[in-house]
C-alpha atoms as a PDB file:
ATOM      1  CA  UNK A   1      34.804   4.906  37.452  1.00  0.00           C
ATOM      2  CA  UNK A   2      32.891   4.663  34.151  1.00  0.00           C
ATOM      3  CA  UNK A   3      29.469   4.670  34.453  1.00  0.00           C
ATOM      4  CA  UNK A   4      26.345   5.164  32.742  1.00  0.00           C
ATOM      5  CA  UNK A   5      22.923   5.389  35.240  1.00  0.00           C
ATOM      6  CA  UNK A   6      19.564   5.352  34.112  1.00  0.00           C
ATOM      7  CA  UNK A   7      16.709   6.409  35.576  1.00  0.00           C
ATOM      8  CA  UNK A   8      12.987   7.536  35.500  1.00  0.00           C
ATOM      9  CA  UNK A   9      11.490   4.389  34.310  1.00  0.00           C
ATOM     10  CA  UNK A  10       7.973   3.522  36.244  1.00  0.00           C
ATOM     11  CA  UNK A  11       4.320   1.755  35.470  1.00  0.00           C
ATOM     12  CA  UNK A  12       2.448   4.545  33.023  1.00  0.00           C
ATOM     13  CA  UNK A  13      -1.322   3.974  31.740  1.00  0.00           C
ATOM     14  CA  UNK A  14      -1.150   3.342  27.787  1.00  0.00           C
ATOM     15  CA  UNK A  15      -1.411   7.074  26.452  1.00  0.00           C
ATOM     16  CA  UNK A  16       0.280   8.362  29.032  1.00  0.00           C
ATOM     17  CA  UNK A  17       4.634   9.888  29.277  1.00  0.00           C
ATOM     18  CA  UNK A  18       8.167   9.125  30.429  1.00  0.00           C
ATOM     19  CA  UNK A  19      11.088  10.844  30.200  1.00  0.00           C
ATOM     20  CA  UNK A  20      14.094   8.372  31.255  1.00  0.00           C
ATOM     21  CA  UNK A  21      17.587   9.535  31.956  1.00  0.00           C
ATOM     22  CA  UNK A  22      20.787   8.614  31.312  1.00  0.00           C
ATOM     23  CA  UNK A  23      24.006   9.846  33.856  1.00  0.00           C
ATOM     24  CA  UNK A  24      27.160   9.823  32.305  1.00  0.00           C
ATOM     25  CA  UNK A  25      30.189   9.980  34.049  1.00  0.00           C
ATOM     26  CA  UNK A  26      34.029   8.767  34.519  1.00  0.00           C
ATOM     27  CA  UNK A  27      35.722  10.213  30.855  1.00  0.00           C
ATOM     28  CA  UNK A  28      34.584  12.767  27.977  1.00  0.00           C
ATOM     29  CA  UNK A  29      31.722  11.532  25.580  1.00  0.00           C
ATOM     30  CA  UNK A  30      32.451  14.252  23.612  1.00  0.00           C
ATOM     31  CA  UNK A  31      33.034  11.929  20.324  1.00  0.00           C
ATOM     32  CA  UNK A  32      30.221   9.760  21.436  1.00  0.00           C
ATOM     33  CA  UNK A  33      27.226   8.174  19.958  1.00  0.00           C
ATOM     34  CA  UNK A  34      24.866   7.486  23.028  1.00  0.00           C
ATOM     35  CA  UNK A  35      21.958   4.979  22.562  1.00  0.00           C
ATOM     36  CA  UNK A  36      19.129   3.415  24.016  1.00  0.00           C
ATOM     37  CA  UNK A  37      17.757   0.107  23.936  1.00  0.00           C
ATOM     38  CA  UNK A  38      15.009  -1.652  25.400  1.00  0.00           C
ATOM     39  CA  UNK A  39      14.291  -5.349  26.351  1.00  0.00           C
ATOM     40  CA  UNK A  40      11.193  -6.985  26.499  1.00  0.00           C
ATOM     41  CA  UNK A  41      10.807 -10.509  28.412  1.00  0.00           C
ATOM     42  CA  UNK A  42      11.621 -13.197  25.668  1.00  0.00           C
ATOM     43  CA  UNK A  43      12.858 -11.237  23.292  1.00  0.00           C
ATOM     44  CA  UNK A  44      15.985  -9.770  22.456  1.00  0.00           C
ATOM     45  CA  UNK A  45      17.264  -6.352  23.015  1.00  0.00           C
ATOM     46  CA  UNK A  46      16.731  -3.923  20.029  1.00  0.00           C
ATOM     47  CA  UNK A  47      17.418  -0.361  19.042  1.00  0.00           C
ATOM     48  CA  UNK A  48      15.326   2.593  20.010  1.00  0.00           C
ATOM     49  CA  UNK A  49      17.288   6.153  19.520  1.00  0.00           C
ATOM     50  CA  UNK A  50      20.534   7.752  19.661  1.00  0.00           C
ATOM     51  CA  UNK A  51      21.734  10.956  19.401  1.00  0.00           C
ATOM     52  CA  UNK A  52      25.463  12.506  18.913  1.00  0.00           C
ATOM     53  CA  UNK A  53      27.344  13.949  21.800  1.00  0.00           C
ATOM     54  CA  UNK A  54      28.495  16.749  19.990  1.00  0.00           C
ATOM     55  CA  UNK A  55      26.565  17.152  16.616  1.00  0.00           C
ATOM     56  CA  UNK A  56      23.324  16.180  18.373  1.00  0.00           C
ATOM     57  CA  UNK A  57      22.257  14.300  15.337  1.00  0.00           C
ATOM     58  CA  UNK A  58      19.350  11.881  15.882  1.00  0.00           C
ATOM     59  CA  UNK A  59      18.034   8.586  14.918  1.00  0.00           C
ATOM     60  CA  UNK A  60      15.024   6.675  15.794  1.00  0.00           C
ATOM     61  CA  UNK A  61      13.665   2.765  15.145  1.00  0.00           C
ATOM     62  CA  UNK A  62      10.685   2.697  13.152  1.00  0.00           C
ATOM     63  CA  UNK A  63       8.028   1.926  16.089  1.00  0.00           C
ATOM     64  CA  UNK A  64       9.081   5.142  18.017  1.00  0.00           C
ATOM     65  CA  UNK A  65       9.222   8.072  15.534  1.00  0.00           C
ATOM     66  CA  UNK A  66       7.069  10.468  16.276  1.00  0.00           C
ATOM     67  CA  UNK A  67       6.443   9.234  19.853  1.00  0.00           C
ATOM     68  CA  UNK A  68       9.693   9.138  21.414  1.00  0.00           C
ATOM     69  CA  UNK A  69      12.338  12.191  21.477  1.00  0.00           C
ATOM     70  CA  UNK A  70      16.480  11.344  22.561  1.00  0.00           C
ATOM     71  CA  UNK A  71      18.263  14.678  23.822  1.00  0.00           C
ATOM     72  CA  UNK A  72      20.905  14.904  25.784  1.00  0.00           C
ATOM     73  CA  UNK A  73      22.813  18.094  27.908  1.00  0.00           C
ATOM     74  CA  UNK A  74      26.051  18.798  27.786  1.00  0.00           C
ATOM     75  CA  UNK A  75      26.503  20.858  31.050  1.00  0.00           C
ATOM     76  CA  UNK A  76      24.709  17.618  32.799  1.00  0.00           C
ATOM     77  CA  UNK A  77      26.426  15.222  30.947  1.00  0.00           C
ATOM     78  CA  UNK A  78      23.185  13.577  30.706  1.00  0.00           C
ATOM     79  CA  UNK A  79      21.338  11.636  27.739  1.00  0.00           C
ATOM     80  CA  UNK A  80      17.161  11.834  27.752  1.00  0.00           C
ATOM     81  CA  UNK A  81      14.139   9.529  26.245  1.00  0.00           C
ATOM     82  CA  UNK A  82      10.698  11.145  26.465  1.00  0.00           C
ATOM     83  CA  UNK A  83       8.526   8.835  25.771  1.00  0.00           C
ATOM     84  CA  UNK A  84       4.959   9.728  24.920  1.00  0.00           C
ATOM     85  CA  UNK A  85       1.894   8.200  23.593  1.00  0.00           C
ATOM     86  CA  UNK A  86       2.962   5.155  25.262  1.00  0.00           C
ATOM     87  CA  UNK A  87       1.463   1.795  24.131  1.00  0.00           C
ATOM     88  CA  UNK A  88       1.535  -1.980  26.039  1.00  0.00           C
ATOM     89  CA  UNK A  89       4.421  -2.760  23.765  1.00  0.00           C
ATOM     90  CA  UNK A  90       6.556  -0.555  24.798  1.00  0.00           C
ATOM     91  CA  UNK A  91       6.785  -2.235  28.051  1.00  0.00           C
ATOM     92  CA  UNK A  92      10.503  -3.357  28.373  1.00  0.00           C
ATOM     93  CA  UNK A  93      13.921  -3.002  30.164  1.00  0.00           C
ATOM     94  CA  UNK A  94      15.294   0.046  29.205  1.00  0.00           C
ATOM     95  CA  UNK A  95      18.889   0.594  28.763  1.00  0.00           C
ATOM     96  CA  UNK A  96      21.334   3.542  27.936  1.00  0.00           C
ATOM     97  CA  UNK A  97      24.743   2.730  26.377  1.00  0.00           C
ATOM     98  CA  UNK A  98      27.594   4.632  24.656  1.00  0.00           C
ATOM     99  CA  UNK A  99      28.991   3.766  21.290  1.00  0.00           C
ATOM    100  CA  UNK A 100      33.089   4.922  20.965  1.00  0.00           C
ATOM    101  CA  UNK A 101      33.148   4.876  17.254  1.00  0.00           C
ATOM    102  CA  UNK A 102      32.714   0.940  16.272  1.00  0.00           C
ATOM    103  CA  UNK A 103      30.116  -0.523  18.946  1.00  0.00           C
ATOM    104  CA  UNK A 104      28.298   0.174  21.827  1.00  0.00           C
ATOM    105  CA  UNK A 105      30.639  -0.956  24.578  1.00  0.00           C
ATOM    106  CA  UNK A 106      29.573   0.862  27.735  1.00  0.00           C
ATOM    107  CA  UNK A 107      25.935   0.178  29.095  1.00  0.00           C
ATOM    108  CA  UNK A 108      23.889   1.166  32.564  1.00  0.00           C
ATOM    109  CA  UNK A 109      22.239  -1.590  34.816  1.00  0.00           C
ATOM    110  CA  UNK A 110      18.786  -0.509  33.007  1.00  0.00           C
ATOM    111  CA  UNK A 111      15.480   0.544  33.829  1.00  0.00           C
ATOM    112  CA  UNK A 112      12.005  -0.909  33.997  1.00  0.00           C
ATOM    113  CA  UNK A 113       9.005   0.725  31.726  1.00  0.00           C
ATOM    114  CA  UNK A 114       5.630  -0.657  32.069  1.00  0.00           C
ATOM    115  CA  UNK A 115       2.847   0.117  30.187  1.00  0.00           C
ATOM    116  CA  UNK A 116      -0.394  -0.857  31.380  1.00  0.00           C
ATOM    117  CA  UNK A 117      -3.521  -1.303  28.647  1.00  0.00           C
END
């Protein structure tokens, strides 16, 4: 079965660190772009990093650089967010998914960040 599973999400103080993770499993991501996006209530799901299976290239939304860091091991077959500085708005539903080559078409059940002021 394919699956992606996240975990490591939790209630953090504002300053404080995550580091979510993201299971892969059930076929070769090899050719992969893996993502993750986050969901606050009432608003809609945006963009936060992704990274390259193989290359290991790396992109990040503007209100995460230098903050948040995507990773991901091979031998694990496992994608990673740390998450530091952590701010109120950053509280959200986090979610991994895996892009194929035109969209991101696979997606985990998501995890819960909250970031208390």
């Amino acid at each position: 079965q394919v699956q992606l599973v996240e975990s490591g999400g939790g209630l953090v103080q504002a300053g404080g660190s995550l580091k979510l993770s993201c299971a892969a499993s059930g076929r070769t991501f090899s050719s992969y772009f893996m993502g993750w996006f986050r969901q606050a209530p009432g608003k809609e799901r945006e963009f936060v990093a992704s990274i390259s299976w193989s290359g290991g290239s790396t992109y990040y939304a503007d209100p995460v650089k230098g903050r948040f860091t995507i990773s991901r091991d091979k031998a694990k077959n496992t994608v990673y967010l740390q998450m530091n500085s952590l701010k109120p708005e950053d509280t959200a539903v986090y979610y991994c998914a895996a892009n194929s080559g035109t969209r991101y078409d696979l997606w985990g059940q998501g995890t819960q960040v909250t970031v208390s002021s």
